[in-house]
N, C-alpha and C. Protein backbone atom coordinates (compact mmCIF):
# COMPACT_ATOMS: atom_id res chain seq x y z
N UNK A 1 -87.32 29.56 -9.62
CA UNK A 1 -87.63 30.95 -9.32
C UNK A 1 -88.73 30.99 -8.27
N UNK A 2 -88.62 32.08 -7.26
CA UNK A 2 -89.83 32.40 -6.17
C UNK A 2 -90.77 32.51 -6.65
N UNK A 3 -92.03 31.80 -6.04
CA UNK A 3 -93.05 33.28 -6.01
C UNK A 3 -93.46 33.90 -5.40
N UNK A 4 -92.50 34.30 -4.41
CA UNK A 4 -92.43 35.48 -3.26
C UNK A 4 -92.34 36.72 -3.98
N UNK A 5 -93.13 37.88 -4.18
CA UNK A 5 -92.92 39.14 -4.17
C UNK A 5 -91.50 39.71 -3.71
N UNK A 6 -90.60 40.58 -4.52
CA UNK A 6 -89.97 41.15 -3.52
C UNK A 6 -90.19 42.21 -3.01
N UNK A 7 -89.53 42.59 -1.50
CA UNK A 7 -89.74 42.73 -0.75
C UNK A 7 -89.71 44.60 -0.62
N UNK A 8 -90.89 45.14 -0.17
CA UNK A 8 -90.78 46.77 -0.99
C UNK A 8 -89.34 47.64 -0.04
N UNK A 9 -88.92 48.69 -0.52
CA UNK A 9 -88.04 49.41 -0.41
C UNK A 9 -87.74 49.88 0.89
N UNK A 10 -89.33 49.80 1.50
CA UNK A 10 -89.30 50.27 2.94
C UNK A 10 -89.08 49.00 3.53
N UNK A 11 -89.34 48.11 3.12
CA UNK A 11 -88.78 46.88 4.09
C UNK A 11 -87.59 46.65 3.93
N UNK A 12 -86.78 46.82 3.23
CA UNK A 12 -85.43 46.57 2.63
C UNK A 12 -84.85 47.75 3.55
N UNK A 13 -85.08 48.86 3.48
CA UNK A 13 -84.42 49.84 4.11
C UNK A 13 -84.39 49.43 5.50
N UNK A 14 -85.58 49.18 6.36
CA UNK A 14 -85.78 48.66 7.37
C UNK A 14 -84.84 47.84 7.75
N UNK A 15 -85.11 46.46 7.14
CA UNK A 15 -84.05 45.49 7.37
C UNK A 15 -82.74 45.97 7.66
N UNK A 16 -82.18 46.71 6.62
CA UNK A 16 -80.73 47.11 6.28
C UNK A 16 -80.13 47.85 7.68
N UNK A 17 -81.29 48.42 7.98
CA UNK A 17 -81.08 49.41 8.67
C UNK A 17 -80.96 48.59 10.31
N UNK A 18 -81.88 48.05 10.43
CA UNK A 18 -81.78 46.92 11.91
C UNK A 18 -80.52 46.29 11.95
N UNK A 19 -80.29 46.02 10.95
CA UNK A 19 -79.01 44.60 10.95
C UNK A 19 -77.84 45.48 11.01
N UNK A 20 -77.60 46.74 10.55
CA UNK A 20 -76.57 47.66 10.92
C UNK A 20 -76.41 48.11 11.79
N UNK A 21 -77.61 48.02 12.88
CA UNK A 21 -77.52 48.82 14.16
C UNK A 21 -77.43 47.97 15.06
N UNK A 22 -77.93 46.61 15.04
CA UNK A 22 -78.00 45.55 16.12
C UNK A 22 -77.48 44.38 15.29
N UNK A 23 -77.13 44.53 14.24
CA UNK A 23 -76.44 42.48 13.81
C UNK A 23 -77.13 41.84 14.39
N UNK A 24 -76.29 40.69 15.03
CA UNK A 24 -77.15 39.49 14.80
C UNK A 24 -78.33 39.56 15.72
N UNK A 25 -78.58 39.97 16.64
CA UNK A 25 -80.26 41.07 17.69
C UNK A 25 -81.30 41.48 16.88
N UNK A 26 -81.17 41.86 14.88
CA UNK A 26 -81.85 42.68 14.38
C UNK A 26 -83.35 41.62 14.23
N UNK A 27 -83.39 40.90 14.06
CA UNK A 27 -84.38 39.79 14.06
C UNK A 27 -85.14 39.77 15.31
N UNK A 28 -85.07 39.95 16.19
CA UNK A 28 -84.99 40.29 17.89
C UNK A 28 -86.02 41.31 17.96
N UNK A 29 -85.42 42.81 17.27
CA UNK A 29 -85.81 43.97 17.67
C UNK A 29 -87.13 44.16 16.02
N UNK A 30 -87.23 43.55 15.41
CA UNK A 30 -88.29 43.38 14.56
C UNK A 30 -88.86 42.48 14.89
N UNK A 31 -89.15 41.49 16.13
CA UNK A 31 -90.09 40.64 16.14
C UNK A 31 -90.62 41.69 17.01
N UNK A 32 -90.10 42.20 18.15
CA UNK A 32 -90.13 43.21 19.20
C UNK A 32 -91.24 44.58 18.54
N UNK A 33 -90.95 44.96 17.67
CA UNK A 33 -91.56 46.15 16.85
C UNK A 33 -92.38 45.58 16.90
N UNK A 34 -92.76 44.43 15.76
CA UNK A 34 -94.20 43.73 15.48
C UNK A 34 -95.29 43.40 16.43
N UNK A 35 -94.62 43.08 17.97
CA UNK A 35 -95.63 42.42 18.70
C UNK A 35 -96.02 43.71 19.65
N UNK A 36 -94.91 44.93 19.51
CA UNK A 36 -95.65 46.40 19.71
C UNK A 36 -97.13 46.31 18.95
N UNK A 37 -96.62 46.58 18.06
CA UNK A 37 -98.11 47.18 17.02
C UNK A 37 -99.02 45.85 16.73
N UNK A 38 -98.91 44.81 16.97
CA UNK A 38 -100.12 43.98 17.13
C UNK A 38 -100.58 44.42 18.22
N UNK A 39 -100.00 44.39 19.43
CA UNK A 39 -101.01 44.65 20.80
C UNK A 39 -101.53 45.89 20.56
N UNK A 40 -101.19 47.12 19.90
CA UNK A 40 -101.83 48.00 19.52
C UNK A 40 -102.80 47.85 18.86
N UNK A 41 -103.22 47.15 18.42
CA UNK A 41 -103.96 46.82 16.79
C UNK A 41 -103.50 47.02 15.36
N UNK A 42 -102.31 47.26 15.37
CA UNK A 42 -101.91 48.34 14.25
C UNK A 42 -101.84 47.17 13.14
N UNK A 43 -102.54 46.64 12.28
CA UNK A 43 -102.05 45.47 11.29
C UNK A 43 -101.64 45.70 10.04
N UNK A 44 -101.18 47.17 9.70
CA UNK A 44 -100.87 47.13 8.75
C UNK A 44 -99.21 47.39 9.22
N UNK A 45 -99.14 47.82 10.57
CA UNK A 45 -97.77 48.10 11.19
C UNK A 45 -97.13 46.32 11.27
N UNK A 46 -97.92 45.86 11.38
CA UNK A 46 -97.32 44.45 11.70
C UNK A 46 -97.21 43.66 10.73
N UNK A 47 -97.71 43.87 9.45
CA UNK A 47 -97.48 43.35 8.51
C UNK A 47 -96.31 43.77 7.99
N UNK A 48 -96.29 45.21 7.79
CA UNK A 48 -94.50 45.72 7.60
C UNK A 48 -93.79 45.14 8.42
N UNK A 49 -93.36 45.00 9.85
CA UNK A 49 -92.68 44.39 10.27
C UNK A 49 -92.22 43.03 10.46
N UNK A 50 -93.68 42.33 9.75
CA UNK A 50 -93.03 40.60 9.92
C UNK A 50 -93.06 40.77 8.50
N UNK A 51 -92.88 41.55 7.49
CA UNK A 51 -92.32 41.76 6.57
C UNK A 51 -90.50 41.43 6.45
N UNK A 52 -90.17 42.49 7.55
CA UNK A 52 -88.65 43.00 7.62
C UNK A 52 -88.25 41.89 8.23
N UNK A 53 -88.80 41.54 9.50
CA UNK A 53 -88.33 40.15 9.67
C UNK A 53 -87.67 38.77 8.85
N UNK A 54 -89.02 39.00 8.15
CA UNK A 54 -88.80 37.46 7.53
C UNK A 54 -87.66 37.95 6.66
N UNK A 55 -87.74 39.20 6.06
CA UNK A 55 -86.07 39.44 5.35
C UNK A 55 -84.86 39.43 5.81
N UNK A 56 -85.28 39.74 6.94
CA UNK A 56 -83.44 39.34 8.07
C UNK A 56 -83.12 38.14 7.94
N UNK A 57 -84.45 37.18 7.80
CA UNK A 57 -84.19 36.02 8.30
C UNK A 57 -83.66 35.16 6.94
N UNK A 58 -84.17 35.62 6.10
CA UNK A 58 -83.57 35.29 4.57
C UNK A 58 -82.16 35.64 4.38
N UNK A 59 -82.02 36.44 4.93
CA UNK A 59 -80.46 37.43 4.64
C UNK A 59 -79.73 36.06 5.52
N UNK A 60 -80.12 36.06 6.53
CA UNK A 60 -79.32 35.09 7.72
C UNK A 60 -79.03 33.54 6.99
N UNK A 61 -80.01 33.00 6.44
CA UNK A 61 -80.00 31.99 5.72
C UNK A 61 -79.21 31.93 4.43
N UNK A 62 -78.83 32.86 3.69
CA UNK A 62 -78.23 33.04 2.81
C UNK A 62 -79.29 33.69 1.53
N UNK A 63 -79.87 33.63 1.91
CA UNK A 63 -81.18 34.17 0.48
C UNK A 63 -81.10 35.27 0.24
N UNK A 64 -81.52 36.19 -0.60
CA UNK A 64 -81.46 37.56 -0.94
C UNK A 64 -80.00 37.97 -0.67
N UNK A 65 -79.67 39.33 -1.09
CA UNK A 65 -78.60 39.85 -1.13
C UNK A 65 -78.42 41.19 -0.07
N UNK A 66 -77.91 41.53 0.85
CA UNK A 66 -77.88 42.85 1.33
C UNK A 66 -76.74 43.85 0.56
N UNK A 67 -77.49 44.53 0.49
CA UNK A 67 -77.27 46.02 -0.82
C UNK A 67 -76.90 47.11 0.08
C-alpha cells in the first residue's frame, strides 16, 4: 500500500479534465501551467499543478484509475 495521499478532487478534476482536452499533450500543458505560476510566485498555484501532473503521469504509467 502507498503512502502517497490521494490526490484531492480538484486535482483529479484537473487531471481528468487536461487529458480529455489534450491526451497525450496533457502532461505538457500542466507542466506549462506550473512554470506560469512559479515565475509568478504563485506556490500554492504550483503546488496544485505539479500536483495534477504527477497524476497524469501515474495515469500514463498505469497507476491510479481515471474515473
Amino acid at each position: 500500500m502507498s503512502d502517497v495521499p490521494a490526490p484531492s478532487p480538484a486535482v483529479q478534476s484537473a487531471a481528468m479534465t487536461l487529458i480529455a482536452q489534450y491526451g497525450d499533450d496533457a502532461e505538457v500543458i500542466a507542466v506549462m501551467r506550473a512554470a506560469e505560476l512559479a515565475a509568478a510566485g504563485d506556490v500554492k498555484g504550483l503546488e496544485h499543478w505539479d500536483a495534477v501532473r504527477d497524476l497524469i503521469v501515474a495515469f500514463d504509467a498505469g497507476e491510479g484509475t481515471r474515473q
